[in-house]
PDB file of N, CA and C in Angstrom:
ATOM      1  N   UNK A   1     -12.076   0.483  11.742  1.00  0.00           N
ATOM      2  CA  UNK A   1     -11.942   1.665  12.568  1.00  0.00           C
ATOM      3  C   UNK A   1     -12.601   2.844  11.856  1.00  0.00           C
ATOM      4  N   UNK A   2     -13.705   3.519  12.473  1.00  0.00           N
ATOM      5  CA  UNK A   2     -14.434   4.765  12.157  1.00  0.00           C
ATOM      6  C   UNK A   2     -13.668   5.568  11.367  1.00  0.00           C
ATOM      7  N   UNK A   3     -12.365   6.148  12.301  1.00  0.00           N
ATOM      8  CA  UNK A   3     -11.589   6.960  12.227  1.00  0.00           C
ATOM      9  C   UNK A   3     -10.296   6.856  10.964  1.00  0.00           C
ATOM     10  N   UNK A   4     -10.270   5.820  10.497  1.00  0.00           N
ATOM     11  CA  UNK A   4      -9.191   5.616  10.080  1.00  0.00           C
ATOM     12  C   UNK A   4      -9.051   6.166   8.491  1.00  0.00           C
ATOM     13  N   UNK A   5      -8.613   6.651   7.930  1.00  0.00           N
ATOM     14  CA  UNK A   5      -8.559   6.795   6.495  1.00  0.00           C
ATOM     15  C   UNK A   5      -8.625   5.914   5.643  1.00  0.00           C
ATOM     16  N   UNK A   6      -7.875   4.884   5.667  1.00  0.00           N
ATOM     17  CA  UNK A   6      -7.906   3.879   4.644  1.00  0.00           C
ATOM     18  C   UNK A   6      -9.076   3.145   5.035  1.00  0.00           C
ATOM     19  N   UNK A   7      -9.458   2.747   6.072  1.00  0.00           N
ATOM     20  CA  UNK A   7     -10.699   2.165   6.692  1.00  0.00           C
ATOM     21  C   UNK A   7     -11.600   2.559   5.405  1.00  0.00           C
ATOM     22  N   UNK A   8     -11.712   4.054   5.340  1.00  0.00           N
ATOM     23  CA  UNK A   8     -12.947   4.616   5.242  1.00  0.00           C
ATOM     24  C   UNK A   8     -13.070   4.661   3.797  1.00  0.00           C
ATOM     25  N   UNK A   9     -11.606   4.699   2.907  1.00  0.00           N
ATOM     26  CA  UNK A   9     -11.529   4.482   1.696  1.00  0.00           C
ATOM     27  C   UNK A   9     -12.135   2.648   0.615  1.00  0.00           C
ATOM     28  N   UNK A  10     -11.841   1.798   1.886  1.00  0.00           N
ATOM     29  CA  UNK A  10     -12.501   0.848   1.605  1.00  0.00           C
ATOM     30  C   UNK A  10     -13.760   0.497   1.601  1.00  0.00           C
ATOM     31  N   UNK A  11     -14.321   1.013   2.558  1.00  0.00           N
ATOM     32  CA  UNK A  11     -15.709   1.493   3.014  1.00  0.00           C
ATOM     33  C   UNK A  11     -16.201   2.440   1.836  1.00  0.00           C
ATOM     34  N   UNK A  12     -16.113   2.807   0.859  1.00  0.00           N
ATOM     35  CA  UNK A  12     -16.015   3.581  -0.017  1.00  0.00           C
ATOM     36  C   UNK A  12     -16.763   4.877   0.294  1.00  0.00           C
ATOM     37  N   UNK A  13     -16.157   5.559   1.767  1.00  0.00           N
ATOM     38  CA  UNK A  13     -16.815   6.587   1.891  1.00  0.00           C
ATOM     39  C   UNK A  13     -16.286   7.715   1.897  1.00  0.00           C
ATOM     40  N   UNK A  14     -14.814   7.520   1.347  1.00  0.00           N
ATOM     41  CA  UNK A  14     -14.157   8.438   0.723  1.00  0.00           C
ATOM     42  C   UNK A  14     -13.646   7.969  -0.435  1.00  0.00           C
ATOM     43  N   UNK A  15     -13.348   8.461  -1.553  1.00  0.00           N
ATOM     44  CA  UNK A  15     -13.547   8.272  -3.234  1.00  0.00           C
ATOM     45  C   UNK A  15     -11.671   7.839  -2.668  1.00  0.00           C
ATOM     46  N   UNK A  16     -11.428   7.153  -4.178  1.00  0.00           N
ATOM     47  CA  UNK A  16     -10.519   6.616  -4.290  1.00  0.00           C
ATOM     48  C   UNK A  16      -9.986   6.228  -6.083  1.00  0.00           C
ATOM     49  N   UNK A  17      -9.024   6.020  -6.374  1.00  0.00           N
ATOM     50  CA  UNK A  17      -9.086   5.994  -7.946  1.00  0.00           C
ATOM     51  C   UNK A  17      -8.230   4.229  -7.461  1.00  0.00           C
ATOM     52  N   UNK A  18      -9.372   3.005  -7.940  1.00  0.00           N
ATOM     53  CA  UNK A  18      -8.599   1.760  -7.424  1.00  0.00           C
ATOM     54  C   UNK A  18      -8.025   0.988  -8.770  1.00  0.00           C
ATOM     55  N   UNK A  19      -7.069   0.550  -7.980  1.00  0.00           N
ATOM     56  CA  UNK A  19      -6.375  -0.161  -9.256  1.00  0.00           C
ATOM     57  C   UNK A  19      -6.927  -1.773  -9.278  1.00  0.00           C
ATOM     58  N   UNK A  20      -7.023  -2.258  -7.818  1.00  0.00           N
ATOM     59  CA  UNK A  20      -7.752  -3.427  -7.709  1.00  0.00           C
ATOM     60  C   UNK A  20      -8.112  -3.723  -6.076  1.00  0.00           C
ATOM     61  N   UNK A  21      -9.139  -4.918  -6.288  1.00  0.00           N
ATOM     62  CA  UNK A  21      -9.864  -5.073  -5.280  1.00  0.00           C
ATOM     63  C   UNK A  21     -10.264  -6.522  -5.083  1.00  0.00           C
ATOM     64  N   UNK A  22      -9.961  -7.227  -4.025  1.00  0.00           N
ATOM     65  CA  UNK A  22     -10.300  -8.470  -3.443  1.00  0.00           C
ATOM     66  C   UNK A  22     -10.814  -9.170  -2.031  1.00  0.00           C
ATOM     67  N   UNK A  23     -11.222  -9.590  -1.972  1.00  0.00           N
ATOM     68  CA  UNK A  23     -11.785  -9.704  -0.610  1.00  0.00           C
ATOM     69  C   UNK A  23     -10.720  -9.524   0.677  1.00  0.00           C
ATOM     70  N   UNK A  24      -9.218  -9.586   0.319  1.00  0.00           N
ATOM     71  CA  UNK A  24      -8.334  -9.416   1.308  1.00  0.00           C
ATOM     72  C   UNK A  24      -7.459  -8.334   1.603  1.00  0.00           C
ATOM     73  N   UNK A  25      -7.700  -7.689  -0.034  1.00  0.00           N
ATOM     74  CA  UNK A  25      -6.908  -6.205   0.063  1.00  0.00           C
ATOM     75  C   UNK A  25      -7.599  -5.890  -0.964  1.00  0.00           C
ATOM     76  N   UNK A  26      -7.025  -4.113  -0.988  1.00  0.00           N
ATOM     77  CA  UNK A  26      -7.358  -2.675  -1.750  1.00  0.00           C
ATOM     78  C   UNK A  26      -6.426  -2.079  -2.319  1.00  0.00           C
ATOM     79  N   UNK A  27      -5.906  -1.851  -3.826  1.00  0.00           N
ATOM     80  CA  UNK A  27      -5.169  -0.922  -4.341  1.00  0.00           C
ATOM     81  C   UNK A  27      -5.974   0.361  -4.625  1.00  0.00           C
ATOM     82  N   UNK A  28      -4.800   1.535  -4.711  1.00  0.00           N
ATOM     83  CA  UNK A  28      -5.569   2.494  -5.205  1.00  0.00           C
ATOM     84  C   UNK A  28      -4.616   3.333  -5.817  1.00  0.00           C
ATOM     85  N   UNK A  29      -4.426   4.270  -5.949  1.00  0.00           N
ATOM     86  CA  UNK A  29      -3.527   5.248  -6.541  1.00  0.00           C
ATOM     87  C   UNK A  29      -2.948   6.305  -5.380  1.00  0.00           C
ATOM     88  N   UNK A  30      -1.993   6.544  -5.302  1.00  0.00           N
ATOM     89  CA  UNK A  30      -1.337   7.871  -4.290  1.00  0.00           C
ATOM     90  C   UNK A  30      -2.182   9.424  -4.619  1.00  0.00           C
ATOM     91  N   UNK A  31      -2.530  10.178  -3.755  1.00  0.00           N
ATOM     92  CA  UNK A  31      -3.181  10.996  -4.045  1.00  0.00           C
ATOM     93  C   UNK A  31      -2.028  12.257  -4.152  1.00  0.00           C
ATOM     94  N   UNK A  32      -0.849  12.531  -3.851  1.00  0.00           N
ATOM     95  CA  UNK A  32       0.592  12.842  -3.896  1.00  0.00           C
ATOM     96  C   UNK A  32       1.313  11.742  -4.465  1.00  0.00           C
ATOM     97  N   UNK A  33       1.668  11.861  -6.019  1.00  0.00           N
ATOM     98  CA  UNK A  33       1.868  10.888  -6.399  1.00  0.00           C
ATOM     99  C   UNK A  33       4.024  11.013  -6.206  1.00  0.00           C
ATOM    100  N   UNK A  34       4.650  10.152  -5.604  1.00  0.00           N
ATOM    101  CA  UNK A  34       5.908  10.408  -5.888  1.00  0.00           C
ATOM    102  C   UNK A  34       6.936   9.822  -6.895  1.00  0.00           C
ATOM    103  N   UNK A  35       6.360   9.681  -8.027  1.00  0.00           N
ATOM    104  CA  UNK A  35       6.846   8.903  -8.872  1.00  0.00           C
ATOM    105  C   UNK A  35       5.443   8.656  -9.646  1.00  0.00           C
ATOM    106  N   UNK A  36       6.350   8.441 -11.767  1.00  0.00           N
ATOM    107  CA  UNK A  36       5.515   8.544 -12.411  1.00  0.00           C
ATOM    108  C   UNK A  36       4.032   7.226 -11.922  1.00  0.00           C
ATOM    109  N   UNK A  37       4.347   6.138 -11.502  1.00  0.00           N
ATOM    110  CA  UNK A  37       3.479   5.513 -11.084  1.00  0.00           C
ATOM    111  C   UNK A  37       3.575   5.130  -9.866  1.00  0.00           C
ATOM    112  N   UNK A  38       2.658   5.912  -8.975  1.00  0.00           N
ATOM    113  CA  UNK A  38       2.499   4.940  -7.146  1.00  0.00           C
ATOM    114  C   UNK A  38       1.523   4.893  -7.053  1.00  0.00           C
ATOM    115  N   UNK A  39       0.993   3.643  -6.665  1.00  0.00           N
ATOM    116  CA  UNK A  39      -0.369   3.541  -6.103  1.00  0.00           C
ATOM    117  C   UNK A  39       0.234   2.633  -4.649  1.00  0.00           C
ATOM    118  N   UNK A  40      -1.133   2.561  -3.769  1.00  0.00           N
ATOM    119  CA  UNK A  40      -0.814   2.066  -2.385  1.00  0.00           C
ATOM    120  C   UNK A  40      -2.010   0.288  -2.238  1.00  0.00           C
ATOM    121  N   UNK A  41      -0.987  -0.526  -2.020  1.00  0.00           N
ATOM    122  CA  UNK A  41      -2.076  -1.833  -1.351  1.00  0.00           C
ATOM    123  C   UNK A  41      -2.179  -2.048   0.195  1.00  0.00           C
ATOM    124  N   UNK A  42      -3.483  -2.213   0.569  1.00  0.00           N
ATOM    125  CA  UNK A  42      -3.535  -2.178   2.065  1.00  0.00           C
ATOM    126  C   UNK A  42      -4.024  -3.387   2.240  1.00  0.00           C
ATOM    127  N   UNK A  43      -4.222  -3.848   3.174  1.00  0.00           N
ATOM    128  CA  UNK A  43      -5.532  -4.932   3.782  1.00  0.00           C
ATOM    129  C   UNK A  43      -6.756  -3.887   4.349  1.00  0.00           C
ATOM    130  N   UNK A  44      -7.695  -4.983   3.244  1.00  0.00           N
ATOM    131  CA  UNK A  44      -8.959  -4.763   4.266  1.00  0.00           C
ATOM    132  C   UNK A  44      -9.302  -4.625   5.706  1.00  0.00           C
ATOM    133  N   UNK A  45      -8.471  -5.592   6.389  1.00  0.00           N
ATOM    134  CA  UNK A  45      -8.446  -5.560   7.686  1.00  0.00           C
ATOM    135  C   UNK A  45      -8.151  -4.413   8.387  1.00  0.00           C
ATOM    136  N   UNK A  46      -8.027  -4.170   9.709  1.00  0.00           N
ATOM    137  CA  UNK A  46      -7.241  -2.843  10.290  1.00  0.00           C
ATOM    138  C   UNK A  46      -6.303  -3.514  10.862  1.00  0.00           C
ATOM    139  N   UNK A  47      -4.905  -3.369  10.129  1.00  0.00           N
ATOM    140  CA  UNK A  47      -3.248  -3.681  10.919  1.00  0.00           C
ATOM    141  C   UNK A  47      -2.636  -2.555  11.317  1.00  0.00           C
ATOM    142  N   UNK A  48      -2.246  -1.734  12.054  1.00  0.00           N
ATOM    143  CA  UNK A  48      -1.734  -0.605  12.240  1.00  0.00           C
ATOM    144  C   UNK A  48      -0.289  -0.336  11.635  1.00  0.00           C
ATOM    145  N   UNK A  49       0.443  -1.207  11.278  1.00  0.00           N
ATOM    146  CA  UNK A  49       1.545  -0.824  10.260  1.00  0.00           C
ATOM    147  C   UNK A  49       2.359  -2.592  10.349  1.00  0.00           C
ATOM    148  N   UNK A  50       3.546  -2.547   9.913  1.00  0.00           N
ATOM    149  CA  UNK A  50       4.280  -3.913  10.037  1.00  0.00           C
ATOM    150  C   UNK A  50       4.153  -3.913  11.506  1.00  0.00           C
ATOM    151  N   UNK A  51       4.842  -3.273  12.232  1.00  0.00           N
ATOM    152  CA  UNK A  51       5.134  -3.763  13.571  1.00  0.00           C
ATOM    153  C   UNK A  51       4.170  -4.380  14.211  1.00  0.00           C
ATOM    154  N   UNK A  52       2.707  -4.563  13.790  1.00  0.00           N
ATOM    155  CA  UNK A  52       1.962  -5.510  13.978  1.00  0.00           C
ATOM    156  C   UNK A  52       1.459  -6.266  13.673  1.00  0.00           C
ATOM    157  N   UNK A  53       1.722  -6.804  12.836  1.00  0.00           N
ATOM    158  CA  UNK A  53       1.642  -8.107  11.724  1.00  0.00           C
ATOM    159  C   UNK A  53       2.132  -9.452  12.985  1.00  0.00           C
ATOM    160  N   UNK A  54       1.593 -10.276  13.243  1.00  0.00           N
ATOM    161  CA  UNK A  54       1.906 -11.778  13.817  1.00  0.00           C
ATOM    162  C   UNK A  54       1.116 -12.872  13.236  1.00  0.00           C
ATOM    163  N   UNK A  55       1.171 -13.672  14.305  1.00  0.00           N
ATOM    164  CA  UNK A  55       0.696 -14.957  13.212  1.00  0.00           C
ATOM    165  C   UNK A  55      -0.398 -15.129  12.563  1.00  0.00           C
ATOM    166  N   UNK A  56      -1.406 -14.811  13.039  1.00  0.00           N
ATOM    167  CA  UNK A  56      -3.187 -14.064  13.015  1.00  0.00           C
ATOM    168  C   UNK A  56      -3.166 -13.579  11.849  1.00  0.00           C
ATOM    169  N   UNK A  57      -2.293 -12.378  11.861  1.00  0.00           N
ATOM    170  CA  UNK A  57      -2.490 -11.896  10.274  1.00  0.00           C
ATOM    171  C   UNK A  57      -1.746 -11.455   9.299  1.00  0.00           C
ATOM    172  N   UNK A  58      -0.648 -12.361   9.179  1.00  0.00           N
ATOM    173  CA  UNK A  58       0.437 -12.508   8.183  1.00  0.00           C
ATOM    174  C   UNK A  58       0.632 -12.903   7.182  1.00  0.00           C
ATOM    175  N   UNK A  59      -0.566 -13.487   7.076  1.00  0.00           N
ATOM    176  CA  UNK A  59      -0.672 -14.401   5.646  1.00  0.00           C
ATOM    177  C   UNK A  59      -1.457 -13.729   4.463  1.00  0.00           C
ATOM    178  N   UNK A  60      -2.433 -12.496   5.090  1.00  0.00           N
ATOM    179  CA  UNK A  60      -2.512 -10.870   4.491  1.00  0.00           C
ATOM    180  C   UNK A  60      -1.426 -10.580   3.476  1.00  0.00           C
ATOM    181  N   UNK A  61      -0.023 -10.659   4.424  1.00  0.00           N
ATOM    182  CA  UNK A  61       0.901  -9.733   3.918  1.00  0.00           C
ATOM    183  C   UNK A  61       1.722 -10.502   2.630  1.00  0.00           C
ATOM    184  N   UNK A  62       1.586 -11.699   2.673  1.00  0.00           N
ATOM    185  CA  UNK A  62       1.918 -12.736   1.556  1.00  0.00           C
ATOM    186  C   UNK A  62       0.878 -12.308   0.536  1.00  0.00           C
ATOM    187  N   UNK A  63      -0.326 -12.234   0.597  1.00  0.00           N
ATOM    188  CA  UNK A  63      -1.115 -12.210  -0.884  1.00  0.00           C
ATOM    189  C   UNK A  63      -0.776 -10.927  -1.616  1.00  0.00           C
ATOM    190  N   UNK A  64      -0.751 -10.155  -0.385  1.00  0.00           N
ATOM    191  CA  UNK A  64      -0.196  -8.525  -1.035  1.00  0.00           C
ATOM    192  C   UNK A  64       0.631  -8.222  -1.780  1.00  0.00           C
ATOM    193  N   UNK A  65       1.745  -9.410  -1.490  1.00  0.00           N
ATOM    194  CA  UNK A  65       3.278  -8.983  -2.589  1.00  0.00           C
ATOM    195  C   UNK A  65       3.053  -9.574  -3.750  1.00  0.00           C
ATOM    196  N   UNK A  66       1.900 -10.518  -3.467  1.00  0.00           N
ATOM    197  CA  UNK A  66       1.248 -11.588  -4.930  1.00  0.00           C
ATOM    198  C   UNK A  66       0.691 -10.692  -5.750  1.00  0.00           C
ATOM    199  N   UNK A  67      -0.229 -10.014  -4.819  1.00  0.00           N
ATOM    200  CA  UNK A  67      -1.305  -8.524  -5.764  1.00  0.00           C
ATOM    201  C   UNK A  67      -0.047  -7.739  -6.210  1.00  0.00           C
ATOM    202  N   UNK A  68       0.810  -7.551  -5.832  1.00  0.00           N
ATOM    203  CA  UNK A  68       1.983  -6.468  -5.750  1.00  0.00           C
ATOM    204  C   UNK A  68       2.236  -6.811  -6.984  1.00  0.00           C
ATOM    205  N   UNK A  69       2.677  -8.066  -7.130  1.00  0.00           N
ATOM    206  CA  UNK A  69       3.918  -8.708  -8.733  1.00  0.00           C
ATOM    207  C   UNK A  69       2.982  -8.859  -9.401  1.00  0.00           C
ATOM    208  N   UNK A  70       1.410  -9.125  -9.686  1.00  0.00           N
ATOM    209  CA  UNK A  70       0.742  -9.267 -10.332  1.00  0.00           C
ATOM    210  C   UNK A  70      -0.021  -7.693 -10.777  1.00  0.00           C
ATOM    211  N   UNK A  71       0.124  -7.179 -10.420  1.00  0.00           N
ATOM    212  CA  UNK A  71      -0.156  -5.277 -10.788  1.00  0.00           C
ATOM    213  C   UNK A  71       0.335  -5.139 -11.683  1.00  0.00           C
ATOM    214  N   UNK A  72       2.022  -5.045 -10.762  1.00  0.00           N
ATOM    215  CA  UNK A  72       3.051  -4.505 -11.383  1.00  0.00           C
ATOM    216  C   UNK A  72       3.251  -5.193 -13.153  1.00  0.00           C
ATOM    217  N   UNK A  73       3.336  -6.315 -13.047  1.00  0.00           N
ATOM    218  CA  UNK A  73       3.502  -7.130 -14.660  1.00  0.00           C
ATOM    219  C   UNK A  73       2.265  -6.239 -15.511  1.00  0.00           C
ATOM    220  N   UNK A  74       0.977  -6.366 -14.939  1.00  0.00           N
ATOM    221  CA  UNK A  74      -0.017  -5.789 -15.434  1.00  0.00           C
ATOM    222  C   UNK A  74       0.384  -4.650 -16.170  1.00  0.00           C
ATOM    223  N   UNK A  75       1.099  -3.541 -15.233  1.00  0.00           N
ATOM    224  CA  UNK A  75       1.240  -2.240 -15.632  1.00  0.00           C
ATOM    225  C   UNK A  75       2.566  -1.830 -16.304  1.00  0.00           C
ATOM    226  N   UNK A  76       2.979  -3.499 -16.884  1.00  0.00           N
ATOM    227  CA  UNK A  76       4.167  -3.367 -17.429  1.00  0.00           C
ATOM    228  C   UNK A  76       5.500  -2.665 -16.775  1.00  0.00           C
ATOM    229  N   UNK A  77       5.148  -2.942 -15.181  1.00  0.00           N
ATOM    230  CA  UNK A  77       6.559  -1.989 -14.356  1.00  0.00           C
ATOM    231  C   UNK A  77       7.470  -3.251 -14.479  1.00  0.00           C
ATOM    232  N   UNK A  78       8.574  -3.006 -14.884  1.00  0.00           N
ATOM    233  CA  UNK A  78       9.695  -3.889 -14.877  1.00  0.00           C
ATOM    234  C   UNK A  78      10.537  -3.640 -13.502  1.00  0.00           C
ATOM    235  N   UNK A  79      10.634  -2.415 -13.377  1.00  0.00           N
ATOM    236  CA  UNK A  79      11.546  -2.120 -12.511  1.00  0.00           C
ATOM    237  C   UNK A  79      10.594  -0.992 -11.071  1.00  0.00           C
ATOM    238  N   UNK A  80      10.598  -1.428  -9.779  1.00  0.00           N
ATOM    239  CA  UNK A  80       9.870  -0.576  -9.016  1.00  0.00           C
ATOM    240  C   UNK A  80      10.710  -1.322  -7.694  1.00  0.00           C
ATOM    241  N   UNK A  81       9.787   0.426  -6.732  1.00  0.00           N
ATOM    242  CA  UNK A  81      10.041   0.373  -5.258  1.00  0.00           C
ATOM    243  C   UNK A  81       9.014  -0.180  -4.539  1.00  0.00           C
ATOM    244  N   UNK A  82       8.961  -0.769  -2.986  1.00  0.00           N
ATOM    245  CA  UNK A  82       7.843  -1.152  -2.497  1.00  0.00           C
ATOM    246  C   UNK A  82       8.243  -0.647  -1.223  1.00  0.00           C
ATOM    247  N   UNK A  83       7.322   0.049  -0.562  1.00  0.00           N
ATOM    248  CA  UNK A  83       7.944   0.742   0.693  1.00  0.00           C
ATOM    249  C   UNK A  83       6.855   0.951   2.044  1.00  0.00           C
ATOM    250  N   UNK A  84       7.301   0.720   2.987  1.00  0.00           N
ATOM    251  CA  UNK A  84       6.253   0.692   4.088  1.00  0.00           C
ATOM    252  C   UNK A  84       7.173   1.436   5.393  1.00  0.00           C
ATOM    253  N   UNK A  85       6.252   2.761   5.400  1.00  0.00           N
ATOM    254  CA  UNK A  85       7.053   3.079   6.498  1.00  0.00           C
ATOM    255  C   UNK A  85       5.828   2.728   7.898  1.00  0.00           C
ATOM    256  N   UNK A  86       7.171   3.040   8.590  1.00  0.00           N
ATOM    257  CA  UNK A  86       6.657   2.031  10.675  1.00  0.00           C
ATOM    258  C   UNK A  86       6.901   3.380  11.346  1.00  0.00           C
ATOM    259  N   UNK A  87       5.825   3.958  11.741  1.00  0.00           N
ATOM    260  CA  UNK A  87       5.974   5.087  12.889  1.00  0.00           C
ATOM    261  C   UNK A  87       6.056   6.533  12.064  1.00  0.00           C
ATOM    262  N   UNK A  88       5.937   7.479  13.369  1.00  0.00           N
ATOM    263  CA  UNK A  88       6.236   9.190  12.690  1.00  0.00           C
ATOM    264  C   UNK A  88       7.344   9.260  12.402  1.00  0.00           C
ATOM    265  N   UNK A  89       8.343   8.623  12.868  1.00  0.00           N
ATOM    266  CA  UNK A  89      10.002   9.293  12.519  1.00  0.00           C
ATOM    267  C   UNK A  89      10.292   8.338  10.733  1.00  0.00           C
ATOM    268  N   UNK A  90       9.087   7.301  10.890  1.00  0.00           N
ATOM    269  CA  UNK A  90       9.990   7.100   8.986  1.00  0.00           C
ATOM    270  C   UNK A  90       8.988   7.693   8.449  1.00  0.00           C
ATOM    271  N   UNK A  91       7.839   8.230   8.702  1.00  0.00           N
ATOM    272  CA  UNK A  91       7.287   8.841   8.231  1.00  0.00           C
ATOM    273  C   UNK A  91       5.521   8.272   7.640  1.00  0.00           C
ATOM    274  N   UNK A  92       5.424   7.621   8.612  1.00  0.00           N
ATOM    275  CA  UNK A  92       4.068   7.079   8.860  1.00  0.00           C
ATOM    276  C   UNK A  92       2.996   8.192   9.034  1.00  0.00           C
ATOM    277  N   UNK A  93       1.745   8.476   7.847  1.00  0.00           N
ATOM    278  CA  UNK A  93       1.205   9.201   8.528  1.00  0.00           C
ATOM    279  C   UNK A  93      -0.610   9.023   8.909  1.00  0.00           C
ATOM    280  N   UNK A  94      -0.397   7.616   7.676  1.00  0.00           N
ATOM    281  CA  UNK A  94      -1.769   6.941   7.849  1.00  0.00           C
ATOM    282  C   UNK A  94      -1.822   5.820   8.980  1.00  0.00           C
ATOM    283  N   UNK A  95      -2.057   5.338  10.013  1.00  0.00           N
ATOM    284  CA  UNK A  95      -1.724   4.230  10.692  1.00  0.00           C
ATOM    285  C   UNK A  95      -2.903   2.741  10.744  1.00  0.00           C
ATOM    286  N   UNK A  96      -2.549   2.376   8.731  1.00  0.00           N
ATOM    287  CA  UNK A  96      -3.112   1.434   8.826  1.00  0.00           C
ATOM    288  C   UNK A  96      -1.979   0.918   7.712  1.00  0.00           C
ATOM    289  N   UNK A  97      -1.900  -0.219   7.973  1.00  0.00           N
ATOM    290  CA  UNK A  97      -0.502  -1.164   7.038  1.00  0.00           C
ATOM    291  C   UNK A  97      -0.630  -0.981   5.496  1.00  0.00           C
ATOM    292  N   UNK A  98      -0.011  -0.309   5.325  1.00  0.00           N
ATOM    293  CA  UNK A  98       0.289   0.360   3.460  1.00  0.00           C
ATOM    294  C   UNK A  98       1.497   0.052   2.698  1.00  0.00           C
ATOM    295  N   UNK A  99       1.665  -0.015   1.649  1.00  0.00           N
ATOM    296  CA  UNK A  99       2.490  -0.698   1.152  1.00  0.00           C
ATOM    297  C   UNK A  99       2.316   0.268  -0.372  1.00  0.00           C
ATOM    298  N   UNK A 100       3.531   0.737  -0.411  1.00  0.00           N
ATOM    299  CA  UNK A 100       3.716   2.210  -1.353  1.00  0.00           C
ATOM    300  C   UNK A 100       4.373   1.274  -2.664  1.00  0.00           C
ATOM    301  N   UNK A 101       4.022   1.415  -3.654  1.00  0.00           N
ATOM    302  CA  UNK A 101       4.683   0.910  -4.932  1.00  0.00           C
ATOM    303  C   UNK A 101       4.650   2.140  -5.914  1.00  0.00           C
ATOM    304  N   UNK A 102       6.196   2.496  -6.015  1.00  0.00           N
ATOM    305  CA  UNK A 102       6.640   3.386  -6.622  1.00  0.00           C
ATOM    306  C   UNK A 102       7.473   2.827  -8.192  1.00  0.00           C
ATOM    307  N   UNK A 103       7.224   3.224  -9.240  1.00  0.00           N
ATOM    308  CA  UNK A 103       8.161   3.006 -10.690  1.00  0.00           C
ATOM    309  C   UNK A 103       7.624   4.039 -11.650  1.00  0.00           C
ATOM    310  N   UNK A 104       8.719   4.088 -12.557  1.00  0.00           N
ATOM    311  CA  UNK A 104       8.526   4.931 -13.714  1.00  0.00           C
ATOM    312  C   UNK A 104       9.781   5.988 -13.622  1.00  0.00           C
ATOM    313  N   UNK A 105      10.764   6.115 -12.732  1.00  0.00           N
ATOM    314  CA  UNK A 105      11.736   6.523 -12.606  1.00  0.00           C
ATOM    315  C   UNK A 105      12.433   6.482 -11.693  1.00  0.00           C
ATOM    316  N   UNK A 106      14.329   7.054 -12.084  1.00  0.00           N
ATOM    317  CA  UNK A 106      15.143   5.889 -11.234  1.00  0.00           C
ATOM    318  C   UNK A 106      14.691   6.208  -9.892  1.00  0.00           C
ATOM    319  N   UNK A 107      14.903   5.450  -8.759  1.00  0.00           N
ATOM    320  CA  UNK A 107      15.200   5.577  -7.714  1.00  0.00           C
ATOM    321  C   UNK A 107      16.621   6.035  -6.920  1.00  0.00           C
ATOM    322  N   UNK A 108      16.874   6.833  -6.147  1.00  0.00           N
ATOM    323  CA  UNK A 108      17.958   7.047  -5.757  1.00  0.00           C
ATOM    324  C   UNK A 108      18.329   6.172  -4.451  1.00  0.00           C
ATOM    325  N   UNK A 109      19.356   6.032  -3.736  1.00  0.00           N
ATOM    326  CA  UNK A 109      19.669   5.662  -2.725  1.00  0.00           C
ATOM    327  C   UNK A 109      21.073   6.179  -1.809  1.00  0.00           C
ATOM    328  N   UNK A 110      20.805   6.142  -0.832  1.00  0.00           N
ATOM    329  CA  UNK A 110      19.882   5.535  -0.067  1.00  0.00           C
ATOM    330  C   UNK A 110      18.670   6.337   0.340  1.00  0.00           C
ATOM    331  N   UNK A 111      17.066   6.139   0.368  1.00  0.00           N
ATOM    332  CA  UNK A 111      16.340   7.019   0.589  1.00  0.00           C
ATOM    333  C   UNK A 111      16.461   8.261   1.346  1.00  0.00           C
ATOM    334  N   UNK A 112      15.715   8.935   1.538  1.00  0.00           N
ATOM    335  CA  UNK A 112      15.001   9.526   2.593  1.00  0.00           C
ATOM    336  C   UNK A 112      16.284  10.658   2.449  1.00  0.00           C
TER     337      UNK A 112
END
C-alpha cells in the first residue's frame, strides 16, 4: 500500500533504525520509544492489524514470535512486553499489523 507507513518503511523510503530483516518480516526501533527498549516487528506483507489475520496469512504471525524470542535472547531481554493494539479505541494508529516489544523496565498492570 502507497499510503501506508510501515509499507513505506520497508520500501525503505522512509529511514528506519532496523534491528532485523527477512524476507517475511521487518524489525525496527520505536521512534517514541516507551520503554528502555521497544522496537516494532511487522510483516512485509500488508495485514491491517490482528483482526485480519486468517488462514492465508497466519503463518506470518508464527515466524514473528520466532523473530520475537530470537531478538529478544539476542538483546539479552529476559523479561518483556509484546503488544498489538486492534483499532482507534486501543489505540491503533498505524493500520498495518505491528507487534510492539517493550523491556528494560517493570511493566505495570493492568495497562492502559
Amino acid at each position: 500500500m502507497s499510503d501506508c507507513l510501515f509499507c513505506r518503511i520497508i520500501a525503505g523510503e522512509i529511514p528506519s533504525k532496523k534491528v532485523y530483516e527477512d524476507e517475511l518480516c521487518f524489525a525496527f526501533y520505536d521512534i517514541d520509544p516507551q520503554a528502555p527498549t521497544h522496537f516494532l516487528v511487522i510483516p512485509k506483507a500488508h495485514i491491517s492489524s490482528v483482526s485480519a489475520i486468517d488462514a492465508e496469512n497466519s503463518a506470518v504471525v508464527g515466524h514473528i514470535f520466532e523473530v520475537i524470542a530470537k531478538l529478544t535472547r539476542e538483546l539479552g531481554m529476559e523479561s518483556y512486553r509484546v503488544v498489538s493494539n486492534i483499532g482507534e479505541q486501543a489505540g491503533q494508529s498505524v493500520f498495518h499489523l505491528h507487534f510492539h516489544v517493550l523491556g528494560g523496565r517493570d511493566m505495570t498492570w493492568p495497562p492502559g
